[in-house]
C-alpha atoms as a PDB file:
ATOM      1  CA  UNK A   1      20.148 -50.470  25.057  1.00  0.00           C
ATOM      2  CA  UNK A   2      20.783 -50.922  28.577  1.00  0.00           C
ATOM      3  CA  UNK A   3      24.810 -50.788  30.150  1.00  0.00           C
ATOM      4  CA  UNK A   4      25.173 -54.634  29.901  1.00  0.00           C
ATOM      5  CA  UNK A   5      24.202 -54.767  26.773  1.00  0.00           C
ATOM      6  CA  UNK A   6      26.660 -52.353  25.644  1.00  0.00           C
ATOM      7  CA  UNK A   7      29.178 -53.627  26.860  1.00  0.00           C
ATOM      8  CA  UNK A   8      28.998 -57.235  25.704  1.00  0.00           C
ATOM      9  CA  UNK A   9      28.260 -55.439  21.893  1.00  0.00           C
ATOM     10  CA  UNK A  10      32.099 -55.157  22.108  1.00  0.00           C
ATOM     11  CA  UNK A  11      32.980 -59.164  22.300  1.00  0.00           C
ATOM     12  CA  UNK A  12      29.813 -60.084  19.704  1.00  0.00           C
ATOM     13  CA  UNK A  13      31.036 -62.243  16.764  1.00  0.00           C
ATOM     14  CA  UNK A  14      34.508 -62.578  19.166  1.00  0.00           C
ATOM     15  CA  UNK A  15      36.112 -65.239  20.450  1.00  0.00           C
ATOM     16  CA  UNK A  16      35.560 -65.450  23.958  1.00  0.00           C
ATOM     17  CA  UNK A  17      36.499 -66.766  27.229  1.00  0.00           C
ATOM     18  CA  UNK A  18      34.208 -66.812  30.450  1.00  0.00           C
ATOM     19  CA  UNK A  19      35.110 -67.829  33.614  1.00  0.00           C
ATOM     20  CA  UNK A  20      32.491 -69.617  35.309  1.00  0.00           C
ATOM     21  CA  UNK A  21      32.026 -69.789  39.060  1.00  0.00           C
ATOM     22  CA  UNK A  22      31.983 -74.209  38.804  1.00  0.00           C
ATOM     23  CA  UNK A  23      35.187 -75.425  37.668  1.00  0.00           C
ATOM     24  CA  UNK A  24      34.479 -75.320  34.228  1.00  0.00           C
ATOM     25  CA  UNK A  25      36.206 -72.581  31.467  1.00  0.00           C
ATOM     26  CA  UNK A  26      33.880 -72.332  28.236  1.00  0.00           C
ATOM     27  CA  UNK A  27      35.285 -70.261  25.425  1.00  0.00           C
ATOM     28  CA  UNK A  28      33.696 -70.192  21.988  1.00  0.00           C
ATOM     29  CA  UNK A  29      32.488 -67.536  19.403  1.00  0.00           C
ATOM     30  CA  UNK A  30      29.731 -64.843  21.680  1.00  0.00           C
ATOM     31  CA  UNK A  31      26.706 -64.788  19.302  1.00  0.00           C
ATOM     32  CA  UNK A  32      24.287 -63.048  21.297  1.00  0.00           C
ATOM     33  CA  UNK A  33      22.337 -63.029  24.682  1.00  0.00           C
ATOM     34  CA  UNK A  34      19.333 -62.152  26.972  1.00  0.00           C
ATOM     35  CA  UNK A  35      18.876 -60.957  30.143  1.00  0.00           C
ATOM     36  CA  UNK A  36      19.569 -64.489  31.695  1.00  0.00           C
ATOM     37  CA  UNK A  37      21.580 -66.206  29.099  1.00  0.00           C
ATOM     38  CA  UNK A  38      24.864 -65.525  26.769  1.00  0.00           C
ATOM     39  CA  UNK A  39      24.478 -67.449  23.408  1.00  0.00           C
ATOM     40  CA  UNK A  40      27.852 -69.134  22.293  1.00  0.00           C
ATOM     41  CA  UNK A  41      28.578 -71.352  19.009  1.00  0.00           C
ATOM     42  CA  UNK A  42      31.814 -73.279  18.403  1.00  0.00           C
ATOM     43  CA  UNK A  43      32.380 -73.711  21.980  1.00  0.00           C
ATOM     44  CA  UNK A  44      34.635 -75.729  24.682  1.00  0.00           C
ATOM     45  CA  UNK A  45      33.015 -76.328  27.579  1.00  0.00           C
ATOM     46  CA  UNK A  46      36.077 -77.575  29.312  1.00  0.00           C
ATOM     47  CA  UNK A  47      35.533 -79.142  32.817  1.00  0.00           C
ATOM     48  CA  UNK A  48      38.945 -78.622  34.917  1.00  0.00           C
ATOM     49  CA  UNK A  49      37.837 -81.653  37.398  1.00  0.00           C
ATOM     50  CA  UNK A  50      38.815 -83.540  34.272  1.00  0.00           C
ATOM     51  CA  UNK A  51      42.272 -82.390  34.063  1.00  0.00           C
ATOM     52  CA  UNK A  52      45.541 -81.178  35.969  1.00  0.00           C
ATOM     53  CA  UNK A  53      46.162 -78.355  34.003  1.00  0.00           C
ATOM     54  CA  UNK A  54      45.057 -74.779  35.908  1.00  0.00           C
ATOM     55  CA  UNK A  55      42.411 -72.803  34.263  1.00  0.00           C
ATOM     56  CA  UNK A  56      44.800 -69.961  33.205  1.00  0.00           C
ATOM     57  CA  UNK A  57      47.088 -73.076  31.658  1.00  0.00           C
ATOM     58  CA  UNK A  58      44.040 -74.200  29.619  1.00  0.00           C
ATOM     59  CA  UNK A  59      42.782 -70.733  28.146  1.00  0.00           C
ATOM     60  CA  UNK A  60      46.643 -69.966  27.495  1.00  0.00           C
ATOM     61  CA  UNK A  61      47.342 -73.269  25.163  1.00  0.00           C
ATOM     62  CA  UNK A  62      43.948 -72.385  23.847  1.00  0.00           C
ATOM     63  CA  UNK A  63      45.246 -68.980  22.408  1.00  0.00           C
ATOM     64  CA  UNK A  64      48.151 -70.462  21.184  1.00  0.00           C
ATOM     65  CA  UNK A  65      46.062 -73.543  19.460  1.00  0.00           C
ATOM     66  CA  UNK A  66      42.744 -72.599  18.929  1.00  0.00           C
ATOM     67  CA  UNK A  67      39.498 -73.785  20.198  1.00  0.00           C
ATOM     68  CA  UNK A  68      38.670 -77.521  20.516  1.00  0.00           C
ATOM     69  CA  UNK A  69      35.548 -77.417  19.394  1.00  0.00           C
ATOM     70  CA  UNK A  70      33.182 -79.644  21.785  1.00  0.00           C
ATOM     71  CA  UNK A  71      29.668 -77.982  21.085  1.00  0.00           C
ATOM     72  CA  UNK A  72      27.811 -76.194  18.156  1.00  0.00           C
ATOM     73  CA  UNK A  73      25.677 -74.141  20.352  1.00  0.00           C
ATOM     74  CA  UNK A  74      25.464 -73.656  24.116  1.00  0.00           C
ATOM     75  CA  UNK A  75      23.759 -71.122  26.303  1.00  0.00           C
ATOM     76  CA  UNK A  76      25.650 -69.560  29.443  1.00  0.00           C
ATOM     77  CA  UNK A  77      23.524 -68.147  32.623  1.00  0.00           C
ATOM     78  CA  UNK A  78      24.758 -65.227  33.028  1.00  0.00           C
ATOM     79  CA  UNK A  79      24.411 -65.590  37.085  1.00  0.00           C
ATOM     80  CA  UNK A  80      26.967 -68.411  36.670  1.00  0.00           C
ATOM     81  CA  UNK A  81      29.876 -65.931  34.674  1.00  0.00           C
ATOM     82  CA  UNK A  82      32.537 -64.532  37.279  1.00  0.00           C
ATOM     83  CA  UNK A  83      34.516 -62.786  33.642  1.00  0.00           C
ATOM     84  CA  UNK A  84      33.804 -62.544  30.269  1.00  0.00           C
ATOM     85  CA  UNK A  85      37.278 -61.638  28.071  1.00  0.00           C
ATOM     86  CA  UNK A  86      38.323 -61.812  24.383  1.00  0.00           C
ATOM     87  CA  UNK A  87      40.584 -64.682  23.846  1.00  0.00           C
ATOM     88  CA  UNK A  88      42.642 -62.531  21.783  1.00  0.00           C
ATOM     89  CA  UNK A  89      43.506 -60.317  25.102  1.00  0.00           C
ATOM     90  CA  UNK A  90      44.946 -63.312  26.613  1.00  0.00           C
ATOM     91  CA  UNK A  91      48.495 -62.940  27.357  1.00  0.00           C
ATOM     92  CA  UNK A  92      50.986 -65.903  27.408  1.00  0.00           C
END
């Protein structure tokens, strides 16, 4: 198993939150993932042009009050992901 790979073994089945380099946040449950794609189910793919709360705002009420649910399944490029973090290491 390549570096990468090893490290994303440690969010699989997690919660997660990735940062993506549009102005969108997507956090949902990391199921698996490629070379070119990460594989999320019960997923909010939350676009912040929508909205005056900040990003950090958004994942931080999210910890506090779970995911809104917006999509079963989505896939992620992974050349789009500036940070990939459990949303149980989020700090309010």
């Amino acid at each position: 198993m390549d570096q990468p790979a090893l490290l994303l073994e440690d969010f699989r089945e997690q919660a997660v939150v990735l940062d993506i380099v549009s102005p969108f946040v997507i956090i949902g449950t990391l199921t698996g993932w490629d070379d070119r794609y990460l594989v999320l189910k019960d997923a909010d793919v939350h676009d912040l042009r929508d909205t005056t709360t900040t990003r950090e705002l958004y994942v931080i009420e999210t910890r506090r009050f779970g995911i809104r649910i917006t999509r079963e399944r989505v896939l992620v490029k992974l050349s789009e992901v500036v940070t990939i973090s459990s949303l149980a290491d989020v700090l309010d």
